[in-house]
N, C-alpha and C. Protein backbone atom coordinates (compact mmCIF):
# COMPACT_ATOMS: atom_id res chain seq x y z
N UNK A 1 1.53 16.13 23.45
CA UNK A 1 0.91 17.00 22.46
C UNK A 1 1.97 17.55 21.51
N UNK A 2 3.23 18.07 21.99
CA UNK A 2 4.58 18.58 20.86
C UNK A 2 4.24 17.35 20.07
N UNK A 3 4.86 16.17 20.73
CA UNK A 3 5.29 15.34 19.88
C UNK A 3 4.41 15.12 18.90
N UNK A 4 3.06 14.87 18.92
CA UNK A 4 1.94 14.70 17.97
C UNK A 4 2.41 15.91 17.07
N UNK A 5 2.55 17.33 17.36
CA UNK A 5 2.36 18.25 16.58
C UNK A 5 3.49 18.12 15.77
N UNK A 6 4.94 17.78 16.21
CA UNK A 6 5.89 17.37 16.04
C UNK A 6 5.58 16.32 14.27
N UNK A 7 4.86 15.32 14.60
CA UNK A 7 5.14 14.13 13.60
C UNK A 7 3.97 14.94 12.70
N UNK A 8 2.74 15.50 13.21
CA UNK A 8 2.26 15.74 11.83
C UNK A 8 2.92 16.82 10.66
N UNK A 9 3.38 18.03 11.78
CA UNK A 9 4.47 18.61 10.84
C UNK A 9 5.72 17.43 10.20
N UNK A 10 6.10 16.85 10.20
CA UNK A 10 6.66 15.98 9.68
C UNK A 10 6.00 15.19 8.67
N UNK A 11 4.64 14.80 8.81
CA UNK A 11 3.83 14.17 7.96
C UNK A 11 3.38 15.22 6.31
N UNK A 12 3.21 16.70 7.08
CA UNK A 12 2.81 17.16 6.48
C UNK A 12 3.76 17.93 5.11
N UNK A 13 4.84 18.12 6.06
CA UNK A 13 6.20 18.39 5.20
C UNK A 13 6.36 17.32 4.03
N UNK A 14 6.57 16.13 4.30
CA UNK A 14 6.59 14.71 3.69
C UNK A 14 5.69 14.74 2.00
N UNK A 15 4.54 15.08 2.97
CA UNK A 15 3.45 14.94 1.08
C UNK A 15 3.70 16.37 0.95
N UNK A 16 4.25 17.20 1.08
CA UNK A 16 4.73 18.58 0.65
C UNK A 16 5.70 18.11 -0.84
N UNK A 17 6.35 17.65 -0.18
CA UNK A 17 7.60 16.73 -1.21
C UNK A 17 7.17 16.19 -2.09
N UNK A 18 6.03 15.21 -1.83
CA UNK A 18 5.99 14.17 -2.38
C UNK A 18 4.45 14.56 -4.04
N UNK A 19 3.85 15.55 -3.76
CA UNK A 19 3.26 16.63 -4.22
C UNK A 19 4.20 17.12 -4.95
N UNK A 20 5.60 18.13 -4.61
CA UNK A 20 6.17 18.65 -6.06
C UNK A 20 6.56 17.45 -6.46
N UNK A 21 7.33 16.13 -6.26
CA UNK A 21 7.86 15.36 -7.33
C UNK A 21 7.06 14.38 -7.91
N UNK A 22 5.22 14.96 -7.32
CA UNK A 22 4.55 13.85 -8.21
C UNK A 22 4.09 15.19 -9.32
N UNK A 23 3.89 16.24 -9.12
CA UNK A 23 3.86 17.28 -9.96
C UNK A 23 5.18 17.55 -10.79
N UNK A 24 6.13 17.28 -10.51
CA UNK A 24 7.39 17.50 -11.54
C UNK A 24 7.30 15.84 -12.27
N UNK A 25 6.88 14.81 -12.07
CA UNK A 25 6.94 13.72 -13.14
C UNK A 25 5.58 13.94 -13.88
N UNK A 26 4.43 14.60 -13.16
CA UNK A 26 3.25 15.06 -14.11
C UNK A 26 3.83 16.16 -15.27
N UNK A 27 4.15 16.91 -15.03
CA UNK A 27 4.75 17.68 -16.12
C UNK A 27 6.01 16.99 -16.52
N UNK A 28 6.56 16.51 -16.82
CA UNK A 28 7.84 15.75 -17.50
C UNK A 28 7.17 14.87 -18.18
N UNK A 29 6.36 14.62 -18.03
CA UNK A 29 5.49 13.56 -18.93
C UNK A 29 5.53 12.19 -18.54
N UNK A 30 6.67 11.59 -17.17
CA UNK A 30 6.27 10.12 -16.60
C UNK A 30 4.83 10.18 -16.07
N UNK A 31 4.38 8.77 -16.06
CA UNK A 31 3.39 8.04 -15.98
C UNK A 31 3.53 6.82 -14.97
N UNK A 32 2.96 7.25 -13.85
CA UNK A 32 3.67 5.88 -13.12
C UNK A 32 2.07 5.39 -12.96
N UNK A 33 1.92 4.04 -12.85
CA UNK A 33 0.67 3.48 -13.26
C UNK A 33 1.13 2.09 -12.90
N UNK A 34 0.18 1.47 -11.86
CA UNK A 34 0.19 -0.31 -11.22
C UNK A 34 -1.36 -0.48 -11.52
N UNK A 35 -1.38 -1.81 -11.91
CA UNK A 35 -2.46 -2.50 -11.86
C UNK A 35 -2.20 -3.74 -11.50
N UNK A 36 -3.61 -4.20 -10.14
CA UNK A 36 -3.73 -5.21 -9.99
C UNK A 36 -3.62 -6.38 -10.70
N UNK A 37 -3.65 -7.59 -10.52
CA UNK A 37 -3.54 -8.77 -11.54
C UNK A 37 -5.59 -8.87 -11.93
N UNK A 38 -6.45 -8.45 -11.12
CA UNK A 38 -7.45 -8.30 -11.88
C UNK A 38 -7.80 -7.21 -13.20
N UNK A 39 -7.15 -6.45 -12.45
CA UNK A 39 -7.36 -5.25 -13.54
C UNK A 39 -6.81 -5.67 -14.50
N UNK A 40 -5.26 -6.47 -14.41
CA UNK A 40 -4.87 -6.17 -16.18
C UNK A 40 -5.25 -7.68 -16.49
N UNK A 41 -6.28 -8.15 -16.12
CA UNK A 41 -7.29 -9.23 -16.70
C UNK A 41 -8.08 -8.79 -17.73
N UNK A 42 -8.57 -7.67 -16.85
CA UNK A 42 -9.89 -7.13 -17.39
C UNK A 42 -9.51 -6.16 -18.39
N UNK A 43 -8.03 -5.49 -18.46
CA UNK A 43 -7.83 -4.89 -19.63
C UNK A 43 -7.38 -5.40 -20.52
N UNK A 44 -6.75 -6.77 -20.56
CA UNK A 44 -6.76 -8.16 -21.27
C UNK A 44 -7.62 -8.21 -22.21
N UNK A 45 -8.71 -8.12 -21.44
CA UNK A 45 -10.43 -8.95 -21.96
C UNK A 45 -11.10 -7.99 -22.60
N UNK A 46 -10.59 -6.76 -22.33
CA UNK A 46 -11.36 -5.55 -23.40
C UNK A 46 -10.23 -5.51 -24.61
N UNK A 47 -9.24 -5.75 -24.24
CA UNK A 47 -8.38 -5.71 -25.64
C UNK A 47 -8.75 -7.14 -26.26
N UNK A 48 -8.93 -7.48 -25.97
CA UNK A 48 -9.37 -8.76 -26.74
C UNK A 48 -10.48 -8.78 -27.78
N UNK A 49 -11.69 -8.38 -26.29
CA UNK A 49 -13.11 -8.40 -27.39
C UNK A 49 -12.70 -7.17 -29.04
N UNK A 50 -11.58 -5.69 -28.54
CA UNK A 50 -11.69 -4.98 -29.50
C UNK A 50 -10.91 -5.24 -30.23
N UNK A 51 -10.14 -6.37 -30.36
CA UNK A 51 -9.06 -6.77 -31.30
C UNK A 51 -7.57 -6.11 -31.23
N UNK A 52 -7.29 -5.61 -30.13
CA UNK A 52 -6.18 -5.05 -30.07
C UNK A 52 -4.67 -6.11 -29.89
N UNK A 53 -4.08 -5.82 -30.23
CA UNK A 53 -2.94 -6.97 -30.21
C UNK A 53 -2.04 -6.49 -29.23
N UNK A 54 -1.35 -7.39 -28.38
CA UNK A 54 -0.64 -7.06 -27.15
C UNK A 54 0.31 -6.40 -27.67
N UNK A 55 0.42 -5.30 -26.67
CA UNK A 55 1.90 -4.51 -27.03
C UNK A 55 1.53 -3.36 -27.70
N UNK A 56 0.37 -3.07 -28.12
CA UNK A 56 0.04 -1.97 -29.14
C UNK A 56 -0.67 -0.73 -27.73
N UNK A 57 -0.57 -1.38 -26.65
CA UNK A 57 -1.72 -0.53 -25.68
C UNK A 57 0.05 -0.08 -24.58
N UNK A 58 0.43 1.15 -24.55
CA UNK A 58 1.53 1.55 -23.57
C UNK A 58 2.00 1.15 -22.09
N UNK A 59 2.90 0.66 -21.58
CA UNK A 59 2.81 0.39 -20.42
C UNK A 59 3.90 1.14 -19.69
N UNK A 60 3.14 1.76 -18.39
CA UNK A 60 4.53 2.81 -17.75
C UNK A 60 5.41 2.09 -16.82
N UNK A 61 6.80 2.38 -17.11
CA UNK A 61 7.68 1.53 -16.81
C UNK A 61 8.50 2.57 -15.44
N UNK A 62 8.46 2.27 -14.28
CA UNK A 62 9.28 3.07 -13.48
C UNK A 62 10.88 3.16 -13.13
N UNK A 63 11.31 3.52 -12.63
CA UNK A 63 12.71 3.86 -13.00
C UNK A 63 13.03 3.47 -11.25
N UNK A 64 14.11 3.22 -10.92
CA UNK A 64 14.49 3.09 -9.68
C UNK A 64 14.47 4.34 -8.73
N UNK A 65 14.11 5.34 -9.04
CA UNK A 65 14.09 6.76 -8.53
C UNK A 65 12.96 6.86 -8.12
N UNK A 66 11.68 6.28 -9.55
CA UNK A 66 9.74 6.77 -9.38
C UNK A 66 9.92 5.30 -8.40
N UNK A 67 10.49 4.37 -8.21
CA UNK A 67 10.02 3.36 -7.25
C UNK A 67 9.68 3.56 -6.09
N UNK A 68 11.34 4.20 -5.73
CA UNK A 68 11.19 4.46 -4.54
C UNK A 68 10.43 5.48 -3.62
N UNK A 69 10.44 6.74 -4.61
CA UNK A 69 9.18 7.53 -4.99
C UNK A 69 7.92 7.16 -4.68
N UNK A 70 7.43 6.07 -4.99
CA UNK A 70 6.41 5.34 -5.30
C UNK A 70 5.97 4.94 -3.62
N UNK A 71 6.84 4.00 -3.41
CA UNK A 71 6.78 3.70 -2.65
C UNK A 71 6.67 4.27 -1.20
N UNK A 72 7.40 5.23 -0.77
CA UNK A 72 7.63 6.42 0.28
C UNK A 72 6.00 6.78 -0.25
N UNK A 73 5.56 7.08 -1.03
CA UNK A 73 4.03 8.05 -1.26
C UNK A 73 3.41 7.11 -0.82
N UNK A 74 3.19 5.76 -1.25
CA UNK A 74 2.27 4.76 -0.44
C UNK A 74 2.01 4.52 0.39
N UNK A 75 3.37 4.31 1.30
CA UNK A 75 3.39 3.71 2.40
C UNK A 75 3.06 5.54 3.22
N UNK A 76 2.96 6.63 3.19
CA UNK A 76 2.91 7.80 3.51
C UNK A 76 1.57 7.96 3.52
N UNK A 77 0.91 8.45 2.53
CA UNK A 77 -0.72 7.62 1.84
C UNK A 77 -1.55 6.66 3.05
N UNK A 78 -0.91 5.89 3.68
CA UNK A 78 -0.94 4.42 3.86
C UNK A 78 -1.21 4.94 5.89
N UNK A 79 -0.33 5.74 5.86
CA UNK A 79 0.02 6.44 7.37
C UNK A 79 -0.96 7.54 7.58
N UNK A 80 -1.26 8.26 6.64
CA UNK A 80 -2.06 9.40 7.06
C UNK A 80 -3.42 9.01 7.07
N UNK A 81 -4.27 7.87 6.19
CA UNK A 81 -4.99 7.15 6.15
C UNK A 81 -5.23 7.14 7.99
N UNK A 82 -4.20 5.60 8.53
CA UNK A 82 -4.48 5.80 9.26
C UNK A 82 -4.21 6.16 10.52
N UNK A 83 -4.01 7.88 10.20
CA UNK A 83 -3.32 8.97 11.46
C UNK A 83 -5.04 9.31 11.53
N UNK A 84 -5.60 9.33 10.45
CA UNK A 84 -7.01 10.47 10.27
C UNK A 84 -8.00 9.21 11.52
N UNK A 85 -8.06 7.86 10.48
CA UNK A 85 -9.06 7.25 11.59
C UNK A 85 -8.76 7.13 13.08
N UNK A 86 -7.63 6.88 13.50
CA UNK A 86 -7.25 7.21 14.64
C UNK A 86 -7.51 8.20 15.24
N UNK A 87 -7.70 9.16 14.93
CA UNK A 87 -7.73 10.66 15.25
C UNK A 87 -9.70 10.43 15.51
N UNK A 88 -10.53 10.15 14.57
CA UNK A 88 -11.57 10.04 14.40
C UNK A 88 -12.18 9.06 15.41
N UNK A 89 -11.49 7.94 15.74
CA UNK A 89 -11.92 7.00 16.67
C UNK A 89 -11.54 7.46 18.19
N UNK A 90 -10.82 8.16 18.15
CA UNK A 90 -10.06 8.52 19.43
C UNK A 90 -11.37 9.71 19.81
N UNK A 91 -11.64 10.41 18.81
CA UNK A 91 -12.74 11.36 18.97
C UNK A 91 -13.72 11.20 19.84
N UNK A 92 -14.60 9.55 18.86
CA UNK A 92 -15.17 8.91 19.36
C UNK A 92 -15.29 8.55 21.17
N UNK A 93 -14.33 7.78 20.95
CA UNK A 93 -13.62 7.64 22.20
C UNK A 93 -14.41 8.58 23.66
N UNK A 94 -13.41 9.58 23.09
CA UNK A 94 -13.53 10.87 24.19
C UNK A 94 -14.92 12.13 23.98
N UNK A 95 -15.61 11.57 23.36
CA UNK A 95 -16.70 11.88 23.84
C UNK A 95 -17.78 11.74 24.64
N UNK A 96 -18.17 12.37 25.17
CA UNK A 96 -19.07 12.07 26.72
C UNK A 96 -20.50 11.99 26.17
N UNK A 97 -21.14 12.53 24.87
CA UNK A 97 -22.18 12.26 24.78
C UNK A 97 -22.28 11.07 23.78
N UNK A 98 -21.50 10.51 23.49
CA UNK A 98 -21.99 8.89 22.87
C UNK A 98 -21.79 8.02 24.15
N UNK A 99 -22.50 7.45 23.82
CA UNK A 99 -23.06 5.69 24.77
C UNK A 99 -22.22 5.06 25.00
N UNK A 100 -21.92 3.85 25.76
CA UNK A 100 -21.03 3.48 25.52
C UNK A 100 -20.93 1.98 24.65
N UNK A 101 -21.56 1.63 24.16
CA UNK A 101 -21.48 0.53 23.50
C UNK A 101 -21.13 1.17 22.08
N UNK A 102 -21.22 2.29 21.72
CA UNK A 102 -20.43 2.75 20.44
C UNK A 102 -19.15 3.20 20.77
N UNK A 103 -18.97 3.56 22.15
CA UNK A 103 -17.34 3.73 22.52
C UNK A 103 -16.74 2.51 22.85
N UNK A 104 -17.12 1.34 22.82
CA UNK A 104 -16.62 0.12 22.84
C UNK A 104 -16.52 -0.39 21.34
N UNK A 105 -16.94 0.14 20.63
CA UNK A 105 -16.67 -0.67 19.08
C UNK A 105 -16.06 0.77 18.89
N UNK A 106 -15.81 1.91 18.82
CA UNK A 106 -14.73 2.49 18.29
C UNK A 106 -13.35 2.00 18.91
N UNK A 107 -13.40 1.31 20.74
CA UNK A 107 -12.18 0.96 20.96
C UNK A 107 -11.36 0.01 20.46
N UNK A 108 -12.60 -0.62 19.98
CA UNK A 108 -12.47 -2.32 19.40
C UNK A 108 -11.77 -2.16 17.82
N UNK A 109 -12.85 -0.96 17.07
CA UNK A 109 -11.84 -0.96 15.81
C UNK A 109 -10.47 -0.08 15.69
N UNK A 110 -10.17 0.86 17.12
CA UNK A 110 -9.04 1.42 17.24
C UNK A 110 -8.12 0.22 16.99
N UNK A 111 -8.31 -0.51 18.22
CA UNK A 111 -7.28 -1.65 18.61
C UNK A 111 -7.57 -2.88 17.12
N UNK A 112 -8.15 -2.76 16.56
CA UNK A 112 -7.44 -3.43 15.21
C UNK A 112 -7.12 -2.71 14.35
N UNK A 113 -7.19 -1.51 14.53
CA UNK A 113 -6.23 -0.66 13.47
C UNK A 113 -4.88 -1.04 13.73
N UNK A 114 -4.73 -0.61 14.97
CA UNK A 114 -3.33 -0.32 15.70
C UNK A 114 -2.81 -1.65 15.44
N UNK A 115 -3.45 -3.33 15.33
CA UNK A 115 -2.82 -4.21 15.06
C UNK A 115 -2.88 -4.44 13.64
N UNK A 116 -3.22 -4.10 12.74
CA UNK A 116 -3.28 -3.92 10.91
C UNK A 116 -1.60 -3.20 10.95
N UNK A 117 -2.21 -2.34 11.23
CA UNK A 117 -0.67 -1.29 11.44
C UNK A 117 0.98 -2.03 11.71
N UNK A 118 0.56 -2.70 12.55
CA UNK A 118 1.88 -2.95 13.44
C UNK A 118 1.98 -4.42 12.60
N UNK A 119 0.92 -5.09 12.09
CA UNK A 119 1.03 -6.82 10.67
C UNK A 119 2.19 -6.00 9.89
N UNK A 120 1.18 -4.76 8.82
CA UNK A 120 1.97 -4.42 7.89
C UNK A 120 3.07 -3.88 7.63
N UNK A 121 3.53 -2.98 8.83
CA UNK A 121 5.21 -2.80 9.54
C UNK A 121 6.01 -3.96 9.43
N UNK A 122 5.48 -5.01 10.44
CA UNK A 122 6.35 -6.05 10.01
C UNK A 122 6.80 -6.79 8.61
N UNK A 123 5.55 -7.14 8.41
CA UNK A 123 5.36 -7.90 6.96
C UNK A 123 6.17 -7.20 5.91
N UNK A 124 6.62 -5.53 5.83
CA UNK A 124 6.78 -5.42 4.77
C UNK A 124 9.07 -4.97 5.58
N UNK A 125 9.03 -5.46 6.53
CA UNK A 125 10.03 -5.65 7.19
C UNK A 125 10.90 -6.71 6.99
N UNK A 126 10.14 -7.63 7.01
CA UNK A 126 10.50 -9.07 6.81
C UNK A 126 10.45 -9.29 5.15
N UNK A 127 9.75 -9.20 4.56
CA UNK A 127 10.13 -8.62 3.14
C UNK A 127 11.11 -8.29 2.48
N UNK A 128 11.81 -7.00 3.42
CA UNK A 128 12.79 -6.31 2.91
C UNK A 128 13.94 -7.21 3.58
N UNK A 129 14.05 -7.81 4.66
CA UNK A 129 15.09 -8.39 4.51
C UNK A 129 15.37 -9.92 3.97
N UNK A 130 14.45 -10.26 3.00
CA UNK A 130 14.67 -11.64 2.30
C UNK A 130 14.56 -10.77 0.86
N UNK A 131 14.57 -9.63 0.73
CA UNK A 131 15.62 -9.03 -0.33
C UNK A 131 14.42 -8.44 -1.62
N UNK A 132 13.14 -8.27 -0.97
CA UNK A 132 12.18 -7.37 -1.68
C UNK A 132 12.09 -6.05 -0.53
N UNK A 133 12.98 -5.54 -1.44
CA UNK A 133 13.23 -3.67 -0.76
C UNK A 133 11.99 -2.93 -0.81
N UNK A 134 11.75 -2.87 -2.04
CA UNK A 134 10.52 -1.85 -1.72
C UNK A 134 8.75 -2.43 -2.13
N UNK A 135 8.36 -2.81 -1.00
CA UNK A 135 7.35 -3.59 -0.73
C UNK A 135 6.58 -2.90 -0.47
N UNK A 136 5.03 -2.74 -0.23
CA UNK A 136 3.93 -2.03 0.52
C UNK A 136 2.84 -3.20 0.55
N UNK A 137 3.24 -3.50 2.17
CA UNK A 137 1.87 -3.88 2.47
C UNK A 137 0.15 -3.65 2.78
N UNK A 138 -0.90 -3.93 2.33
CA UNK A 138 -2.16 -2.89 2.95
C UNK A 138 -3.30 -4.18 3.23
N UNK A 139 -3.33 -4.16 4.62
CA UNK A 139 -4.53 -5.18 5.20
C UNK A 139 -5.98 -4.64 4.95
N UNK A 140 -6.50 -5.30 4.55
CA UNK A 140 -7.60 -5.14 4.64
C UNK A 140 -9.06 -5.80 4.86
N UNK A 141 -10.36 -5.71 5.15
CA UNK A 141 -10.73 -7.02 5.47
C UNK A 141 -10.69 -8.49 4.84
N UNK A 142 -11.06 -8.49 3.80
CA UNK A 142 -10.55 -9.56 2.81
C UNK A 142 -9.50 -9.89 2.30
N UNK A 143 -8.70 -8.95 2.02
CA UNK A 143 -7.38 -9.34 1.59
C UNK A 143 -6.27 -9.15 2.24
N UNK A 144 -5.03 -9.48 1.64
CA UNK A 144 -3.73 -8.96 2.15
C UNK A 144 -3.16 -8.13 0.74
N UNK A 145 -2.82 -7.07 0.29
CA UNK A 145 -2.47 -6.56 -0.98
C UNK A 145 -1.10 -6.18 -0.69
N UNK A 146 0.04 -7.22 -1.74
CA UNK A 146 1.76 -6.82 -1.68
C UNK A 146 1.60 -6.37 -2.98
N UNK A 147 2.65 -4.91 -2.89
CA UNK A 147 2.88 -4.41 -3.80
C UNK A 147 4.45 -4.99 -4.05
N UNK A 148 5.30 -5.60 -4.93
CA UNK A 148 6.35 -5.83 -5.41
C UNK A 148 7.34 -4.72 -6.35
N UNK A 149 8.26 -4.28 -6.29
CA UNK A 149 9.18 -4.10 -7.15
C UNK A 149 10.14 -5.15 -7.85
N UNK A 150 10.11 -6.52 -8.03
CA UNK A 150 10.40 -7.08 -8.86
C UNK A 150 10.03 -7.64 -10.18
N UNK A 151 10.51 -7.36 -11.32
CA UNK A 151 10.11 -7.56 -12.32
C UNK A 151 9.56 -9.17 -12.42
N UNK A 152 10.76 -9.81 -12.36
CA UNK A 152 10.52 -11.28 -12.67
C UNK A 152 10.32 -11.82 -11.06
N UNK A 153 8.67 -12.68 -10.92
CA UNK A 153 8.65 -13.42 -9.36
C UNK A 153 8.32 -14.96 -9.78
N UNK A 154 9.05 -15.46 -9.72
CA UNK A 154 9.90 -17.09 -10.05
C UNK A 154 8.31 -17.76 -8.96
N UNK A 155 8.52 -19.15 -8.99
CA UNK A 155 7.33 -19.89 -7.89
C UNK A 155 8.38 -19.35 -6.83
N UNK A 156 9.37 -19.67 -6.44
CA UNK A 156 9.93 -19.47 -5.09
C UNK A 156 9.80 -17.85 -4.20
N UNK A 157 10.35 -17.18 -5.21
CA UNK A 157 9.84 -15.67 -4.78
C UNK A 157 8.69 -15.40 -4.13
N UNK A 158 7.64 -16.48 -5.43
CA UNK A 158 6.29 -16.02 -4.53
C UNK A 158 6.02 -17.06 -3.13
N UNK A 159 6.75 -17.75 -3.32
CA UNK A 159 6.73 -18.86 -2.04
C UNK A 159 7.02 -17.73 -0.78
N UNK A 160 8.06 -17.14 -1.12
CA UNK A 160 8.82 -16.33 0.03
C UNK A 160 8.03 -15.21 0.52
N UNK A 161 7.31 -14.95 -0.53
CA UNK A 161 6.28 -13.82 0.12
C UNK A 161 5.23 -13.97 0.62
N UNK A 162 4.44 -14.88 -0.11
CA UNK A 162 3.38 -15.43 0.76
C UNK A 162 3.62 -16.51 1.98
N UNK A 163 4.39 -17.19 2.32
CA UNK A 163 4.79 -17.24 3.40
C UNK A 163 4.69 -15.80 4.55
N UNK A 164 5.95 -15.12 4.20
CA UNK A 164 6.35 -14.20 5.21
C UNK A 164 4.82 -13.56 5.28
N UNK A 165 4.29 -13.15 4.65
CA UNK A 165 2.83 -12.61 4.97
C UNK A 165 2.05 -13.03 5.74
N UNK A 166 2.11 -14.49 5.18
CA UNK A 166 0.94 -15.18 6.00
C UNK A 166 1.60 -15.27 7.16
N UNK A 167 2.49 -15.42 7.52
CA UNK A 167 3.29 -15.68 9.18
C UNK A 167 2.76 -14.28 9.60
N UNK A 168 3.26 -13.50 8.84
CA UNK A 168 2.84 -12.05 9.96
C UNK A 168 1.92 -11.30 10.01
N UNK A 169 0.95 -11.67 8.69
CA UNK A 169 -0.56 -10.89 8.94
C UNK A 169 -1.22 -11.67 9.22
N UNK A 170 -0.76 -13.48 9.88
CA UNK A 170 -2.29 -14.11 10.25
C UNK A 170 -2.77 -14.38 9.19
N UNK A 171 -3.18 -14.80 8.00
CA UNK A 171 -3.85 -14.84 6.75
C UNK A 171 -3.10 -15.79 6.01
N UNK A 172 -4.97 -16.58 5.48
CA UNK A 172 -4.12 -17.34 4.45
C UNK A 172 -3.81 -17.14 3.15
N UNK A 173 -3.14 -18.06 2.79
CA UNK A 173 -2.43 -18.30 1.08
C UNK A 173 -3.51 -17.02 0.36
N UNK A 174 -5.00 -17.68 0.12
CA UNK A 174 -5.72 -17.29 -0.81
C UNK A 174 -6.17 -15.96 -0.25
N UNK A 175 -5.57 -15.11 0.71
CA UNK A 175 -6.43 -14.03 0.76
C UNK A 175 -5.23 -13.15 0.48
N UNK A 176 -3.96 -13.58 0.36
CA UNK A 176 -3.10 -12.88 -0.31
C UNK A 176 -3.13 -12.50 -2.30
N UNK A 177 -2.75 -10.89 -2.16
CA UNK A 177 -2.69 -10.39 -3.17
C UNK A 177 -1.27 -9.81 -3.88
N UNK A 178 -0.82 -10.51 -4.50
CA UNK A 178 0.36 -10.08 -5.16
C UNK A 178 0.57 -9.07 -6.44
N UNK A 179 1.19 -8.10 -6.32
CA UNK A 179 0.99 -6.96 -7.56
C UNK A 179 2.64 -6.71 -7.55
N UNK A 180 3.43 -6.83 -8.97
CA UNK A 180 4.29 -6.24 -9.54
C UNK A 180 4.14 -4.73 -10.00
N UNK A 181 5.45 -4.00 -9.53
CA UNK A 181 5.29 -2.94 -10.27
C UNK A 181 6.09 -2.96 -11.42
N UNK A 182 5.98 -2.73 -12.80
CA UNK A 182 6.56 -2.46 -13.78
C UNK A 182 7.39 -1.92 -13.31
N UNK A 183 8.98 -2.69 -13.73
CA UNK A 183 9.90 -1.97 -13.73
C UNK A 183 11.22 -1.75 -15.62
N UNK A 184 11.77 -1.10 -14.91
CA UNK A 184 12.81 -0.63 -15.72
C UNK A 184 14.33 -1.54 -15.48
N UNK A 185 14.69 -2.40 -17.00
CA UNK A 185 15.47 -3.97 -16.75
C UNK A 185 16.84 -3.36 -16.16
């Protein structure tokens, strides 16, 4: 029980932080802003139909500081997510007046949390050591979603990532999602 109380004070301290320095780049006037490769399809396709010419619409560029920034909030984001369902399934769990065939599918989706969890640990492990540092992985049923900090991803880069993914989240090629974050050259 410390220890639990232990890490959420730790958790909670964490987006304490991460709250003033997303409030001190809100007032400074950065803009940190990712879009999927659908999204900036689709904002493609509205600049298009309205005649806007590329380059005329702003794009926020992060700095090696908002990356890492960035990143720590995600992957944090990413944890408390799921500290809460855990907490909620465990509930489940230990309650005496549900049935048990709903305490068998809360155990069932505990225990694939707990293995989502422990894919995207790795995956974004193995990542970092073939030399994409700040990565965020997020499983989900359909997809696999990598967040990148590299500007330029060559065919091989993306070879290297979708590989290492697919080795460690189980998943294939096409259910992987690749997203660059704008960076700063």
């Amino acid at each position: 029980m410390n220890r639990i109380f232990k890490k959420n004070q730790l958790i909670i301290t964490s987006l304490a932080i991460m709250i003033a320095v997303a409030g001190y780049l809100n007032f400074s006037g950065k803009e940190i802003s990712m879009l999927t490769d659908h999204q900036e399809t689709m904002v493609q396709s509205v600049n298009d139909e309205l005649d806007i010419p590329e380059g005329e619409i702003g794009e926020a560029v992060l700095t090696s500081a908002s990356i890492e920034s960035y990143v720590a909030n995600a992957r944090l984001n990413r944890e408390q997510t799921h500290a809460k369902a855990k907490e909620n399934l465990e509930s489940i769990i230990n309650n005496t007046s549900i049935d048990q065939s709903q305490k068998q599918d809360a155990i069932d989706t505990l225990a694939n949390l707990s293995d989502r969890m422990a894919k995207q640990t790795a995956a974004e492990e193995l990542l970092s050591s073939k030399g994409f540092l700040h990565s965020v992985v997020t499983i989900s049923d359909e997809t696999v979603d990598v967040v990148v900090a590299n500007q330029d991803l060559s065919a091989v880069s993306r070879a290297q990532i979708e590989d290492a993914v697919s080795r460690t989240c189980s998943c294939d090629l096409d259910q992987i999602v690749i997203t660059k974050m704008k960076t700063e050259d």
